[in-house]
PDB file of N, CA and C in Angstrom:
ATOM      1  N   UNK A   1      78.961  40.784  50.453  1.00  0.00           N
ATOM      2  CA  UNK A   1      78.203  40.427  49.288  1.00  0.00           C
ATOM      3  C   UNK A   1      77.465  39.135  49.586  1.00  0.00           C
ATOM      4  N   UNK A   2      76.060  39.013  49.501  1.00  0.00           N
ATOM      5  CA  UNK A   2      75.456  37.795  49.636  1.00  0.00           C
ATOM      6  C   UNK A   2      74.975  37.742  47.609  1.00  0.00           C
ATOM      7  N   UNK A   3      75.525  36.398  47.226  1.00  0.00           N
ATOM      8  CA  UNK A   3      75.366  36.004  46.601  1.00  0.00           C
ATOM      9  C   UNK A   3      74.401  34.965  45.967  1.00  0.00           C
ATOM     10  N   UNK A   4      73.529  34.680  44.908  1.00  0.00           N
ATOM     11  CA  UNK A   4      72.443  33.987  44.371  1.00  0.00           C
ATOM     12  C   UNK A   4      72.769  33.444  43.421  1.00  0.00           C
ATOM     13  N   UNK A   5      72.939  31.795  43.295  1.00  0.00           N
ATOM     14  CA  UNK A   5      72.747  31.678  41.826  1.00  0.00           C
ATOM     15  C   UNK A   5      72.354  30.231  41.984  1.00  0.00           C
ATOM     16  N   UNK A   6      71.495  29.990  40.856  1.00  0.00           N
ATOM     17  CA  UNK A   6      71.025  28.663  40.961  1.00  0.00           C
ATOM     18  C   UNK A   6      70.842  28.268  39.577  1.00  0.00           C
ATOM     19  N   UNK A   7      70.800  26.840  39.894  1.00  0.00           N
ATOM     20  CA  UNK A   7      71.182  25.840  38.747  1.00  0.00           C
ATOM     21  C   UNK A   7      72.515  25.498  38.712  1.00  0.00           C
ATOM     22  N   UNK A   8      73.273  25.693  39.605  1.00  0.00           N
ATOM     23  CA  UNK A   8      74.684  25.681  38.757  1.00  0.00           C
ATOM     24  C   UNK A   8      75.599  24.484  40.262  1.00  0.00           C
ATOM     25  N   UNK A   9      76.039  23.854  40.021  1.00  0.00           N
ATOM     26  CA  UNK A   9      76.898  22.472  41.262  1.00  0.00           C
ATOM     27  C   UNK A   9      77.617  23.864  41.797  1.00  0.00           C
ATOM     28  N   UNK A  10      77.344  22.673  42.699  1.00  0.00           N
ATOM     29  CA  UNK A  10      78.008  23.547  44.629  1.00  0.00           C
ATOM     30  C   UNK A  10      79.852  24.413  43.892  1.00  0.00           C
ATOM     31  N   UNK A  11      80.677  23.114  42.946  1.00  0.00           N
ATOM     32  CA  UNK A  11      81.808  23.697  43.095  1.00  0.00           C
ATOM     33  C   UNK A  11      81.848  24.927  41.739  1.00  0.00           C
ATOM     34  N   UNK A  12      80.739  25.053  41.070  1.00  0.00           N
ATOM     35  CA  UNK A  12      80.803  25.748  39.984  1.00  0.00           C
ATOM     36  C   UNK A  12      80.186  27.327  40.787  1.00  0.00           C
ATOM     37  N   UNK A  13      79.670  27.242  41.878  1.00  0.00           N
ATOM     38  CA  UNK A  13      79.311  28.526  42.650  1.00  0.00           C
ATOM     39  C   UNK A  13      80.780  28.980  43.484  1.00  0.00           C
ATOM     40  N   UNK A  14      81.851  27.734  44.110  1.00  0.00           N
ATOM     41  CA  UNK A  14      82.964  28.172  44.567  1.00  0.00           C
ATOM     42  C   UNK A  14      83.545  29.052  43.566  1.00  0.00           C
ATOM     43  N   UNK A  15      84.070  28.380  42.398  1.00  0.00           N
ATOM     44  CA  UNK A  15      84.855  29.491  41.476  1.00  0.00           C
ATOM     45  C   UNK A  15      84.497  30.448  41.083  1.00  0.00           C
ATOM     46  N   UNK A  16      83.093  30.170  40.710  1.00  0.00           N
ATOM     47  CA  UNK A  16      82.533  32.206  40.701  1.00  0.00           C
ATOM     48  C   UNK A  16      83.166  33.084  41.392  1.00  0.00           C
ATOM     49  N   UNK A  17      82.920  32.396  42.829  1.00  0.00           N
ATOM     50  CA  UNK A  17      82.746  33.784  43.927  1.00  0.00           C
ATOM     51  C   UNK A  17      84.991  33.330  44.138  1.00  0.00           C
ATOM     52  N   UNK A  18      85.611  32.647  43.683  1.00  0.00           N
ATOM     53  CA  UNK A  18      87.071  32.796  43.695  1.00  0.00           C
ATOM     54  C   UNK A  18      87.197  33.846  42.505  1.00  0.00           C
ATOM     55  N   UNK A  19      86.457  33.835  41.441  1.00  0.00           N
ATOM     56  CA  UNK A  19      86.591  34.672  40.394  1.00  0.00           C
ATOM     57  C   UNK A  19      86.561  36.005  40.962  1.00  0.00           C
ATOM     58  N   UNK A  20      85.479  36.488  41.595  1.00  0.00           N
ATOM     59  CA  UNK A  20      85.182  37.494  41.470  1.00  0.00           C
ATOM     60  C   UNK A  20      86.092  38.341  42.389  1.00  0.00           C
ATOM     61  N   UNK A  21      86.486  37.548  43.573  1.00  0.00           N
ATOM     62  CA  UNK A  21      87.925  37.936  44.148  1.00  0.00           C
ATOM     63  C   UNK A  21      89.048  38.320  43.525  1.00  0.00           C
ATOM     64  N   UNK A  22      89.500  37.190  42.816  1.00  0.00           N
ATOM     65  CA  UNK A  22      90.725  37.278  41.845  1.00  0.00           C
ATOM     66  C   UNK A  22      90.492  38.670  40.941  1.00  0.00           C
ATOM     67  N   UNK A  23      89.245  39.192  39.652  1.00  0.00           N
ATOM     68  CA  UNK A  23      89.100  40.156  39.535  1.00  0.00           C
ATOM     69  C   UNK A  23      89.185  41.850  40.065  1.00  0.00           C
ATOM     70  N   UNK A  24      88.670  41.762  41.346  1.00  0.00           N
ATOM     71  CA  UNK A  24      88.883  42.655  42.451  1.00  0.00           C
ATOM     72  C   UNK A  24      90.399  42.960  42.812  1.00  0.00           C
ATOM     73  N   UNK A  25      91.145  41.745  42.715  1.00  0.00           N
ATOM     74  CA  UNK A  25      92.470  41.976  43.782  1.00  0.00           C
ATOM     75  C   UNK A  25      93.285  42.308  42.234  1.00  0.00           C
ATOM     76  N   UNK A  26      93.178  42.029  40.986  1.00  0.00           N
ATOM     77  CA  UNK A  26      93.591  42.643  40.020  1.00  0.00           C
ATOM     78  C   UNK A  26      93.377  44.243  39.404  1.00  0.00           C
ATOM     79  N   UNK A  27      91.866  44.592  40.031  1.00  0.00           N
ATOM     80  CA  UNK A  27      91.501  45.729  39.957  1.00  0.00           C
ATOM     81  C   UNK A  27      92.432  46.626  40.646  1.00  0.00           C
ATOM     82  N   UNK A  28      92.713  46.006  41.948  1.00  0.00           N
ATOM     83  CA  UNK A  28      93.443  46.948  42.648  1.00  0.00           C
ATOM     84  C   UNK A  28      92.871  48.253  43.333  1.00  0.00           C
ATOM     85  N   UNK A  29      91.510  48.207  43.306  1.00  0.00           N
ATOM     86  CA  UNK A  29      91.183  49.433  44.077  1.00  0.00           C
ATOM     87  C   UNK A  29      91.536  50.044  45.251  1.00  0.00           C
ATOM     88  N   UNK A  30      91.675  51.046  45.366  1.00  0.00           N
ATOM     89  CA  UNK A  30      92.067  51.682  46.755  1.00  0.00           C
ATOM     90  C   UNK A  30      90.758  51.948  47.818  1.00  0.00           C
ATOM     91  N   UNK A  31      91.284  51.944  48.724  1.00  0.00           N
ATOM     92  CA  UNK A  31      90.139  51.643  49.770  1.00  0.00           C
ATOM     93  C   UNK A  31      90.974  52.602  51.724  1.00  0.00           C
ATOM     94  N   UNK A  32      90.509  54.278  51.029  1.00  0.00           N
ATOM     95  CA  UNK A  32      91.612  54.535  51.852  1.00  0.00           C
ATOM     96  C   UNK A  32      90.793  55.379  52.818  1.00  0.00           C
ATOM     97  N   UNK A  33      89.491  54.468  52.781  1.00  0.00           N
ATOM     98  CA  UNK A  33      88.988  54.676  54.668  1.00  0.00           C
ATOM     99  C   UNK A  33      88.337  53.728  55.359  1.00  0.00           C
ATOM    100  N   UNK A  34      89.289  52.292  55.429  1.00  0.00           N
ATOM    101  CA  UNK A  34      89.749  51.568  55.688  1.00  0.00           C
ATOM    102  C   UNK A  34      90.781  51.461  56.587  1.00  0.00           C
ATOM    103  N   UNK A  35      90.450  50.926  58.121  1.00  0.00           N
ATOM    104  CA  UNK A  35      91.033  50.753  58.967  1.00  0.00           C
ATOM    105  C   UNK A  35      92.208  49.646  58.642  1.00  0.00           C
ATOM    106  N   UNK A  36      91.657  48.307  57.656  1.00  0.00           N
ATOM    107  CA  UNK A  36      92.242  47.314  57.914  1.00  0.00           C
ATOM    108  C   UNK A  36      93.013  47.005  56.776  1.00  0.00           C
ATOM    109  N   UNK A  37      92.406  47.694  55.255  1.00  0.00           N
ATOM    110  CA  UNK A  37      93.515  46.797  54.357  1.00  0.00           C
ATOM    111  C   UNK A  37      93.180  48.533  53.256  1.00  0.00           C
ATOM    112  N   UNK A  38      94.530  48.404  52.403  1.00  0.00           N
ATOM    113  CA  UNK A  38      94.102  49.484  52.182  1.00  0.00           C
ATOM    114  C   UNK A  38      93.663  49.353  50.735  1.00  0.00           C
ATOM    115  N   UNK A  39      93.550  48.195  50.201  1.00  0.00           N
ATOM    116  CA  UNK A  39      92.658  48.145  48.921  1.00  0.00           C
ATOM    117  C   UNK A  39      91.424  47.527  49.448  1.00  0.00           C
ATOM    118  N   UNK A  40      90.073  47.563  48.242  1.00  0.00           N
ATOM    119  CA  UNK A  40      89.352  47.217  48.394  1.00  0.00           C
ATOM    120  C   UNK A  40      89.542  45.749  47.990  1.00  0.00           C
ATOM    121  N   UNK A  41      88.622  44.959  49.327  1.00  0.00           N
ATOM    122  CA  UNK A  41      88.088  43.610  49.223  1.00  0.00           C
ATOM    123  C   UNK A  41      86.329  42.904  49.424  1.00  0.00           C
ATOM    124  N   UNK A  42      86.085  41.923  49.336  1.00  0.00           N
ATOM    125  CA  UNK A  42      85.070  41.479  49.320  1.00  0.00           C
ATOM    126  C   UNK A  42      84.779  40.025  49.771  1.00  0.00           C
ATOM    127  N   UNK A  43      83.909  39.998  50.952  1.00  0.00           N
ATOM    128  CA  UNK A  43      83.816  39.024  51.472  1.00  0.00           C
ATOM    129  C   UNK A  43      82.376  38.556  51.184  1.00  0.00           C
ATOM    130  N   UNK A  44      81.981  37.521  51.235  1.00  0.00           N
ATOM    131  CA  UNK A  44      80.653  36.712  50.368  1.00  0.00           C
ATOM    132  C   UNK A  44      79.867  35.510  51.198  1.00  0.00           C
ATOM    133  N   UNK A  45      78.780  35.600  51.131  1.00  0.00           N
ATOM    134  CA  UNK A  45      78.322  34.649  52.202  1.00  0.00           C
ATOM    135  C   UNK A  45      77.388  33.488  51.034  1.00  0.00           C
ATOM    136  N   UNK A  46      77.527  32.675  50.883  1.00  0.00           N
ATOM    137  CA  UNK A  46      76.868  31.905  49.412  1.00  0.00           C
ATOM    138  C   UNK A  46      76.189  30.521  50.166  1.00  0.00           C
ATOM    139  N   UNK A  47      74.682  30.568  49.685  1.00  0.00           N
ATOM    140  CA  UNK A  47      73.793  29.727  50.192  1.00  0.00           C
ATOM    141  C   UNK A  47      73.356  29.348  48.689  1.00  0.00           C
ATOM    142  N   UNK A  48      73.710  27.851  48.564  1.00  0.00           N
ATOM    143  CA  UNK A  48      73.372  27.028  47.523  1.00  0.00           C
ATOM    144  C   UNK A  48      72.404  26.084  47.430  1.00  0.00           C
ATOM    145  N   UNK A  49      71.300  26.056  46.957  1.00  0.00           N
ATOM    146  CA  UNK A  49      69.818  24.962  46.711  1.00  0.00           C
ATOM    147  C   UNK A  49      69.394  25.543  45.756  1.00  0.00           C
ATOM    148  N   UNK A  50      68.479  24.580  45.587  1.00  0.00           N
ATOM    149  CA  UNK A  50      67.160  25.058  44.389  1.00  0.00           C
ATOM    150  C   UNK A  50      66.566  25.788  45.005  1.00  0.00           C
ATOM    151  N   UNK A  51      65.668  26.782  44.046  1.00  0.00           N
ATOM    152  CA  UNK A  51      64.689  27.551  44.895  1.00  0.00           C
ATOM    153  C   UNK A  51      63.514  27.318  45.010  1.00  0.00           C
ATOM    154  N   UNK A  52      63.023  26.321  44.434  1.00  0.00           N
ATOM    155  CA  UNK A  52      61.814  25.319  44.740  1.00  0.00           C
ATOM    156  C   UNK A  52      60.490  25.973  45.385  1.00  0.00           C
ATOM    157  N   UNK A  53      60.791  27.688  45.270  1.00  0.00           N
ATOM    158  CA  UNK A  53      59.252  28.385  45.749  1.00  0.00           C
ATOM    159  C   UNK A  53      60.162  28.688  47.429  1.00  0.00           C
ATOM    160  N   UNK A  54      60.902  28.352  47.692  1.00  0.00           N
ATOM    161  CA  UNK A  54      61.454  28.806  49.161  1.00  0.00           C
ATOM    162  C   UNK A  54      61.184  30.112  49.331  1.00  0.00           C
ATOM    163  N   UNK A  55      60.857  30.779  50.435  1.00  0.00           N
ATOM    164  CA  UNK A  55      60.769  32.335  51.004  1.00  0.00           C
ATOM    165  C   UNK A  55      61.913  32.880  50.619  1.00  0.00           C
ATOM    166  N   UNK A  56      61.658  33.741  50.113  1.00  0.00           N
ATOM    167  CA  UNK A  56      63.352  34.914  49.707  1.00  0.00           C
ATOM    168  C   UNK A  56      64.146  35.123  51.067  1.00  0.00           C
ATOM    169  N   UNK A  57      63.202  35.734  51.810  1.00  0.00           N
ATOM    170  CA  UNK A  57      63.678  35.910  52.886  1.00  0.00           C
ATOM    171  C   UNK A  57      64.920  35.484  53.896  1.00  0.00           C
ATOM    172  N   UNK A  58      63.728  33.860  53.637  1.00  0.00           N
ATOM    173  CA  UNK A  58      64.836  32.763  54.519  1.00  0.00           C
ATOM    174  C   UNK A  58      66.202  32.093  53.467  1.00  0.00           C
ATOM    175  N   UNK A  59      66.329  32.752  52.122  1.00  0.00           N
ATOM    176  CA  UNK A  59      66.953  32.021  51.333  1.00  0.00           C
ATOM    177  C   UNK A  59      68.573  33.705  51.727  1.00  0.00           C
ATOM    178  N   UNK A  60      68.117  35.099  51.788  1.00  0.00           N
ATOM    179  CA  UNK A  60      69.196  35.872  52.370  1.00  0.00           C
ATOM    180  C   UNK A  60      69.263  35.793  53.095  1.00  0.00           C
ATOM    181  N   UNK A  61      68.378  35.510  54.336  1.00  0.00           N
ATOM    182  CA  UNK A  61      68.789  35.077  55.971  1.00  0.00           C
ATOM    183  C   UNK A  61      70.350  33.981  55.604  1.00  0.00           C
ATOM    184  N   UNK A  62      69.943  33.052  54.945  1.00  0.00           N
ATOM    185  CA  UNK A  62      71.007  32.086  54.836  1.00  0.00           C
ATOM    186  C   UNK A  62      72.474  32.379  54.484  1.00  0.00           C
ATOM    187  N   UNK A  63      72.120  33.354  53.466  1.00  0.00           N
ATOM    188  CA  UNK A  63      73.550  33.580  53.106  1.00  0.00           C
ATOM    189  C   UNK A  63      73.920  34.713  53.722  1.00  0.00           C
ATOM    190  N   UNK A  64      72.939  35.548  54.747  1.00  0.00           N
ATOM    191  CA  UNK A  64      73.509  36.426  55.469  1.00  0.00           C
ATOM    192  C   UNK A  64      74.531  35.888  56.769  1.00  0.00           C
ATOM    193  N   UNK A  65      74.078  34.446  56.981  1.00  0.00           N
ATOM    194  CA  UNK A  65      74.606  34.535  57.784  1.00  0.00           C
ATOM    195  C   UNK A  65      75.832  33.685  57.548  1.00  0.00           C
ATOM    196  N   UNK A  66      75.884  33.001  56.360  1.00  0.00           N
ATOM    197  CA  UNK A  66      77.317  32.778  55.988  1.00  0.00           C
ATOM    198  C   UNK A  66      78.188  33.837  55.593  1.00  0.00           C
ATOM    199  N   UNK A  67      77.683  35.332  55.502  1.00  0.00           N
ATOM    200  CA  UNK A  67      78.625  36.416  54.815  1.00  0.00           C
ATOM    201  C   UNK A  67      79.130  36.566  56.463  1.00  0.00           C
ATOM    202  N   UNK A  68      78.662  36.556  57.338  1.00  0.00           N
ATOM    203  CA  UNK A  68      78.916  36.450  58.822  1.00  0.00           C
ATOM    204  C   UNK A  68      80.172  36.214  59.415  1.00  0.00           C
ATOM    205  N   UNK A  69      80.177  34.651  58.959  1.00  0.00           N
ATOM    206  CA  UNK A  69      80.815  33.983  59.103  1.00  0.00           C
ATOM    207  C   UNK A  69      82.224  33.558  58.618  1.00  0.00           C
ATOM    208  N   UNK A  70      81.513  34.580  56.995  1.00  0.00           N
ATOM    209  CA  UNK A  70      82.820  34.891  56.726  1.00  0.00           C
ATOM    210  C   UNK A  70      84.054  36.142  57.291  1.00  0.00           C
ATOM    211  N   UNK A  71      83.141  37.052  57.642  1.00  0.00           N
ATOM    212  CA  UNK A  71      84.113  38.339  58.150  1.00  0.00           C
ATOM    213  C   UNK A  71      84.528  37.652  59.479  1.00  0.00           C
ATOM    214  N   UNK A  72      83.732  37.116  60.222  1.00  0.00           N
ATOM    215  CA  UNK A  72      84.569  36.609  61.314  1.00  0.00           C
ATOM    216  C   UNK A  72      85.785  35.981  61.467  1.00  0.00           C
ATOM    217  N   UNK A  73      85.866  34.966  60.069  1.00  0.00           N
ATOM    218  CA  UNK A  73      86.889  34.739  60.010  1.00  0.00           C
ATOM    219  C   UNK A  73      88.263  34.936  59.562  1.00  0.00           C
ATOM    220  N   UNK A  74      87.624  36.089  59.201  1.00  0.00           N
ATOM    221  CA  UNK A  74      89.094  37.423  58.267  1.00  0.00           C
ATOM    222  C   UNK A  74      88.325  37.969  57.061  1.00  0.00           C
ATOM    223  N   UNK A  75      88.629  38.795  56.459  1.00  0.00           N
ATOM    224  CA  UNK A  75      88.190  39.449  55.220  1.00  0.00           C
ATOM    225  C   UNK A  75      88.797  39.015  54.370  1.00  0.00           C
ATOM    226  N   UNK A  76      88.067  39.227  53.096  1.00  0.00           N
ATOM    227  CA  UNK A  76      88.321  38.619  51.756  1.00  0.00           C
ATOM    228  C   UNK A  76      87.931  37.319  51.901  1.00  0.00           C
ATOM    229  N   UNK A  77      87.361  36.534  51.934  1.00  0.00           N
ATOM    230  CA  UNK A  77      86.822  35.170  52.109  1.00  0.00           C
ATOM    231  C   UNK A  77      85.648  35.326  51.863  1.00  0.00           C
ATOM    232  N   UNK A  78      84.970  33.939  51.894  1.00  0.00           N
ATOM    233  CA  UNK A  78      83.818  33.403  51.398  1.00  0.00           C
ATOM    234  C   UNK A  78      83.457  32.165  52.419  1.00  0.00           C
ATOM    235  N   UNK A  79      82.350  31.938  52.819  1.00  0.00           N
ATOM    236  CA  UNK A  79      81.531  30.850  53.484  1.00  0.00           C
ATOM    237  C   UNK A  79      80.702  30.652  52.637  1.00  0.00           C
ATOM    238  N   UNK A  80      80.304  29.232  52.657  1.00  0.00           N
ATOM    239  CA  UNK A  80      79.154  28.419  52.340  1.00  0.00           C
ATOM    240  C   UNK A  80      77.917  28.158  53.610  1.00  0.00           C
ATOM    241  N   UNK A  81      76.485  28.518  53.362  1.00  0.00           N
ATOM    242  CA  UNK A  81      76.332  28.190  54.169  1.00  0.00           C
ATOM    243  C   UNK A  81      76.043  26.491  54.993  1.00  0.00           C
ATOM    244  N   UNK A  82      75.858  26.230  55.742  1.00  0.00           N
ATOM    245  CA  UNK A  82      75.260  24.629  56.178  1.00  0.00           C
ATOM    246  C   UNK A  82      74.810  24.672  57.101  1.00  0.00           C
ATOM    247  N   UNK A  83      73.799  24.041  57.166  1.00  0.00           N
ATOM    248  CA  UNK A  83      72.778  23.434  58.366  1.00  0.00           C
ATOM    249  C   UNK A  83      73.796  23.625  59.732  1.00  0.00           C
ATOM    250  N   UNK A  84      75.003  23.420  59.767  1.00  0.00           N
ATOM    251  CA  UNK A  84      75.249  23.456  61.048  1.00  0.00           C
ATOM    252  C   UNK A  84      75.145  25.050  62.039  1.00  0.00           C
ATOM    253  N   UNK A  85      75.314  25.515  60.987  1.00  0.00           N
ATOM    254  CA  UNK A  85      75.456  27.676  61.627  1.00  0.00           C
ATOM    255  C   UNK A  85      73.984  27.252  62.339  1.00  0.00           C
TER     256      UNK A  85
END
C-alpha cells in the first residue's frame, strides 16, 4: 500500500497507517495463498510533504520506494520515506 495524505504532522500519518494495521489484524482475514503468513497483512510505504504542485509521479516513486523498504524488512510494516534511500 503506498499511502497519501497531506496536511496532517509526520506522527499523525504514523498512527493512521498503525491504525490501519491494527484494523486488519482484528479483521483477521485469511490469506490462504500465501506462502508466508496465513492471514492477510499489509505493508505501506508513506512519503510525507506538502504537495506544493510536486509531480505525482515523483511523489509515488517516493513512497514506492519506502513500501520497498518496507517488505525488505519483513511484512506487515511500514517505512517512511527519507532523503537517505
Amino acid at each position: 500500500m503506498v499511502m497519501f495524505i497531506s496536511g496532517i504532522r509526520p506522527d499523525a500519518a504514523l498512527r493512521t497507517a498503525d491504525e490501519i494495521q491494527k484494523k486488519l489484524s482484528e479483521k483477521s482475514i485469511e490469506h490462504k495463498y500465501s506462502d508466508i503468513s496465513d492471514k492477510l497483512t499489509v505493508s505501506m510505504g508513506i512519503y510525507n510533504t506538502e504537495y506544493a504542485g510536486q509531480d505525482i509521479y515523483s511523489l509515488i516513486d517516493k513512497a514506492d520506494i519506502a513500501l520497498y523498504r518496507a517488505k525488505e524488512k519483513g511484512r506487515n510494516r511500514y517505512e517512511v520515506y527519507t532523503e537517505e534511500y
